[in-house]
Protein backbone atom coordinates (compact mmCIF):
# COMPACT_ATOMS: atom_id res chain seq x y z
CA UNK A 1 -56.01 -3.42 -27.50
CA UNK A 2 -58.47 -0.96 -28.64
CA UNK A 3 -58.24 -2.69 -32.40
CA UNK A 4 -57.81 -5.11 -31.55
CA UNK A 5 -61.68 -5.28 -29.88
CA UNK A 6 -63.22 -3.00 -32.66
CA UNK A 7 -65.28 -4.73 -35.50
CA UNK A 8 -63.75 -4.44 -38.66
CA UNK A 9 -65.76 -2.26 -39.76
CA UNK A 10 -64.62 0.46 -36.95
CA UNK A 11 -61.04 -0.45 -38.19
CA UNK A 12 -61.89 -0.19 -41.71
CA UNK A 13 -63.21 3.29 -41.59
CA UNK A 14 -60.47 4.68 -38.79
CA UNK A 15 -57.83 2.97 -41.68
CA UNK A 16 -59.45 4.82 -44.59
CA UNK A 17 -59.86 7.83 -42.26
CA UNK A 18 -55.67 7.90 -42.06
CA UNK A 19 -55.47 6.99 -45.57
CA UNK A 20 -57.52 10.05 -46.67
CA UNK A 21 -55.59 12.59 -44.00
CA UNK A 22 -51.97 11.24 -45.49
CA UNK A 23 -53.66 11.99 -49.00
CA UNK A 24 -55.42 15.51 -48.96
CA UNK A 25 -52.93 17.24 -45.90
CA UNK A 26 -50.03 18.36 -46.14
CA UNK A 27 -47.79 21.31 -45.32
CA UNK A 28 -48.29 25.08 -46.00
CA UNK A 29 -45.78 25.94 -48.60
CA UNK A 30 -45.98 29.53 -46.82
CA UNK A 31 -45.23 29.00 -43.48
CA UNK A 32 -45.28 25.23 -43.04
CA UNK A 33 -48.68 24.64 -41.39
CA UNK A 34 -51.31 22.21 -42.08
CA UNK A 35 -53.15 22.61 -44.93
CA UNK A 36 -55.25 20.78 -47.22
CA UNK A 37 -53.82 22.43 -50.16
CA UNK A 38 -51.05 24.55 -51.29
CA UNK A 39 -51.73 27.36 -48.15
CA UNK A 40 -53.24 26.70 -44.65
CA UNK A 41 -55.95 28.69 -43.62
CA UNK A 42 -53.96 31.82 -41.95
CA UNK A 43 -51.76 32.10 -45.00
CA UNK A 44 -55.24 32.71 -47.02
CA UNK A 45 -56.64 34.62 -44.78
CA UNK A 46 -56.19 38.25 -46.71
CA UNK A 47 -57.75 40.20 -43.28
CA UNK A 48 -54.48 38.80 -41.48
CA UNK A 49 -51.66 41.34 -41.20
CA UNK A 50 -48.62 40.42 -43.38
CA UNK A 51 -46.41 42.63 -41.87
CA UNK A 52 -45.89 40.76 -38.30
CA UNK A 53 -44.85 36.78 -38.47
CA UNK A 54 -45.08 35.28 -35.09
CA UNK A 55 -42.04 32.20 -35.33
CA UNK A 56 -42.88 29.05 -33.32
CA UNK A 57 -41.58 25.96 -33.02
CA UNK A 58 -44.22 23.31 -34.05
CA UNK A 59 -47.86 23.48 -35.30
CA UNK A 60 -49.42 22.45 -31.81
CA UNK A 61 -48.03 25.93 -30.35
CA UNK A 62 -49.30 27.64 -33.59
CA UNK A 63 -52.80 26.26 -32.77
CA UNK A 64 -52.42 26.64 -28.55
CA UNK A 65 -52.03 30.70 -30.16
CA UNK A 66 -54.60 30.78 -32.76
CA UNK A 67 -57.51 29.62 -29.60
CA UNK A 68 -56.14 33.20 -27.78
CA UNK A 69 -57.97 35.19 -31.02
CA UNK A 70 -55.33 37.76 -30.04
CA UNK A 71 -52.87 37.41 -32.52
CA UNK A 72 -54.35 38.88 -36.34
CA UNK A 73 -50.55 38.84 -38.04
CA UNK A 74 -49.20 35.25 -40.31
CA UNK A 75 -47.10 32.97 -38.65
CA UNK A 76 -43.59 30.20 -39.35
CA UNK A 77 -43.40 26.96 -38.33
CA UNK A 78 -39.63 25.95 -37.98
CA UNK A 79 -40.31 22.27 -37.14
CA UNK A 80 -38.99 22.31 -33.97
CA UNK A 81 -35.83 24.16 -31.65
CA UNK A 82 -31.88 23.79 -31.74
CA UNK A 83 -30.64 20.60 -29.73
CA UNK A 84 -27.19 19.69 -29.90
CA UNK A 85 -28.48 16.76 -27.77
CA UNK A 86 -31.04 15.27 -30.35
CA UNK A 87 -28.39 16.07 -32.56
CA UNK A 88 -30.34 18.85 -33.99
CA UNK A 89 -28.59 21.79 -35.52
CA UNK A 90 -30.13 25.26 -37.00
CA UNK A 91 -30.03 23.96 -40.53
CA UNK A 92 -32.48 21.34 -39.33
CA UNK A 93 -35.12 23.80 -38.89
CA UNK A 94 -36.57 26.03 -41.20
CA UNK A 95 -34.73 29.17 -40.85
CA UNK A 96 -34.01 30.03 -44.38
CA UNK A 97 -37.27 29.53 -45.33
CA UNK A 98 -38.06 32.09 -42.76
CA UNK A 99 -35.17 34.56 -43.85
CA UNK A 100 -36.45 34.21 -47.33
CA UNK A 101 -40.09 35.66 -46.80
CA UNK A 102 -39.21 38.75 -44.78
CA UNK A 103 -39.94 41.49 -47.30
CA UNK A 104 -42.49 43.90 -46.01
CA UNK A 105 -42.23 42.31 -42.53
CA UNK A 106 -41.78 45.28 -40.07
CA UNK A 107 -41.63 42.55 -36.61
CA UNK A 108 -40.54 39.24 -36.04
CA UNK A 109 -42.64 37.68 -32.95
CA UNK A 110 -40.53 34.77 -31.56
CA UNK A 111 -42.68 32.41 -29.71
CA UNK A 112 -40.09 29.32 -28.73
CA UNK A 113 -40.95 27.55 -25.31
CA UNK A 114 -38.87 28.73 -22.27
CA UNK A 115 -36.83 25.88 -22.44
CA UNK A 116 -33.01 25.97 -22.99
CA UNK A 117 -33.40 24.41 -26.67
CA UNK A 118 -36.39 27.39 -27.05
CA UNK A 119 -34.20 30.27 -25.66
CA UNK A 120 -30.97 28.97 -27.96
CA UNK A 121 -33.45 28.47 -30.84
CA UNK A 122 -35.01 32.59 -30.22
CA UNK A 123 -31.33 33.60 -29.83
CA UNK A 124 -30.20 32.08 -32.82
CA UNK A 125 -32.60 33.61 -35.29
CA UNK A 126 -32.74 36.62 -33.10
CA UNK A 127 -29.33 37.19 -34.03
CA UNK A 128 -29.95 36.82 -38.15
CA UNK A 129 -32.98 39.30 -38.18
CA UNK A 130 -31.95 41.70 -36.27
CA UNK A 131 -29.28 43.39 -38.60
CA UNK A 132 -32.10 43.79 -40.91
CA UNK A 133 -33.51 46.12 -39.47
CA UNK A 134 -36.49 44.49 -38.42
CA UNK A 135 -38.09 44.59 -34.87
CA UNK A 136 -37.79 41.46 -32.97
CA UNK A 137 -39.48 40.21 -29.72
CA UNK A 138 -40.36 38.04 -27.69
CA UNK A 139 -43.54 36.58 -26.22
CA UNK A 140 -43.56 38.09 -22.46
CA UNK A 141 -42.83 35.90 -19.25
CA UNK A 142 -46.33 34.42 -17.64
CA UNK A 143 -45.30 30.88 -18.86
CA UNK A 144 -42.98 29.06 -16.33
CA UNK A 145 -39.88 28.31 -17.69
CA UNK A 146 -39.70 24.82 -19.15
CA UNK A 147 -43.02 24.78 -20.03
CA UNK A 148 -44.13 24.34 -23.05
CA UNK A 149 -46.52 26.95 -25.02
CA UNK A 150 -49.58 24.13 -26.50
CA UNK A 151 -50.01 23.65 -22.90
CA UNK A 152 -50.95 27.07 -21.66
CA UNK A 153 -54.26 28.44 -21.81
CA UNK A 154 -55.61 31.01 -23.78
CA UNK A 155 -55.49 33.83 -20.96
CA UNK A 156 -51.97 33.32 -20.44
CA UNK A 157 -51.01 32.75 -23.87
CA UNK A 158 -53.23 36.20 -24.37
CA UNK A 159 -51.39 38.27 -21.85
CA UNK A 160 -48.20 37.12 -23.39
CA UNK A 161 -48.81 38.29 -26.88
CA UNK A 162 -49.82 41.87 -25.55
CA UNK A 163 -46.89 41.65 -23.34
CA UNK A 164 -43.99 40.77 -25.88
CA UNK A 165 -40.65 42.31 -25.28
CA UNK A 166 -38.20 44.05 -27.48
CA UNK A 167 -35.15 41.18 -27.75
C-alpha cells in the first residue's frame, strides 16, 4: 500500500535503488559476505587476524558480531544450519568451502544460534575440524537457547566471544 501511495518518482528511484544493489553486490568469494566486489570489507581488512575464523550461519549474525568490536579475527558464512525438516542437509551449506581455507587457521569459532538446527549444524562441522588439529569452540552460553544471535545485543554478544568454550 505504501507504492502504491508514493509518486512515481519515489518508486522510480526505490526501483533503480534495487536495480543498482542486485548490480554492484554480491557475495565475498572469501567467506561469503556482502561485498561490493570480489572481497567484503573484513576479508580486506589486512589488521584482521587470519588465524581465527569465527563460522556463523547467515550474514545478519556476522553483522549482530561485527557491532560488539570484540571480535578482530575473519569470519564464514555457511548460508544457514542443518534441517532435515526444511529438507536441508550439510552439503547445502558451505562447509567445504570452509574446510578448504583452513591453512594457517590455529581456531575455529563456531557461532550457530542455540537452536537444535544451530547445535546439529556446530556438531557437524565440529566433528570435521577437529581431527585436524585445530582448536574449536564455541561462543559461551548468555544467549537463551532458541534465540537467535542478530537479535542479541552487543554486551551479550561481547561477553560471549570472551567467554567461548573449548567443544
Amino acid at each position: 500500500m505504501h507504492i502504491m501511495r508514493s509518486s512515481q518518482e519515489d518508486v522510480d528511484r526505490l526501483a533503480d535503488s534495487m536495480r543498482e544493489v542486485k548490480d554492484k553486490v554480491t557475495f565475498c568469494r572469501t567467506c561469503f559476505n556482502i561485498a561490493e566486489g570480489m572481497f567484503c570489507p573484513v576479508c580486506s581488512d589486512a589488521g584482521r587476524d587470519a588465524s581465527v575464523i569465527c563460522v556463523v550461519e547467515e550474514i545478519k549474525d556476522l553483522a549482530a558480531l561485527e557491532r560488539t568490536a570484540e571480535y578482530k579475527g575473519l569470519y564464514h558464512v555457511l548460508g544457514g544450519c542443518i534441517s532435515p525438516l526444511d529438507g536441508v542437509g550439510p552439503e547445502d551449506l558451505r562447509v567445504r568451502e570452509l574446510l578448504d581455507r583452513l591453512d594457517g587457521v590455529t581456531e575455529v569459532i563456531l557461532a550457530m544460534s542455540p537452536t537444535v538446527e544451530g547445535e546439529a549444524t556446530a556438531m557437524y562441522v565440529s566433528g570435521l575440524i577437529k581431527p585436524l588439529g585445530l582448536r574449536v569452540t564455541r561462543i559461551a552460553s548468555g544467549l537463551p537457547v532458541g534465540g537467535d544471535i542478530d537479535y542479541a545485543d552487543e554486551v551479550t554478544l561481547g561477553r560471549a566471544l570472551e567467554g567461548r568454550r573449548e567443544v
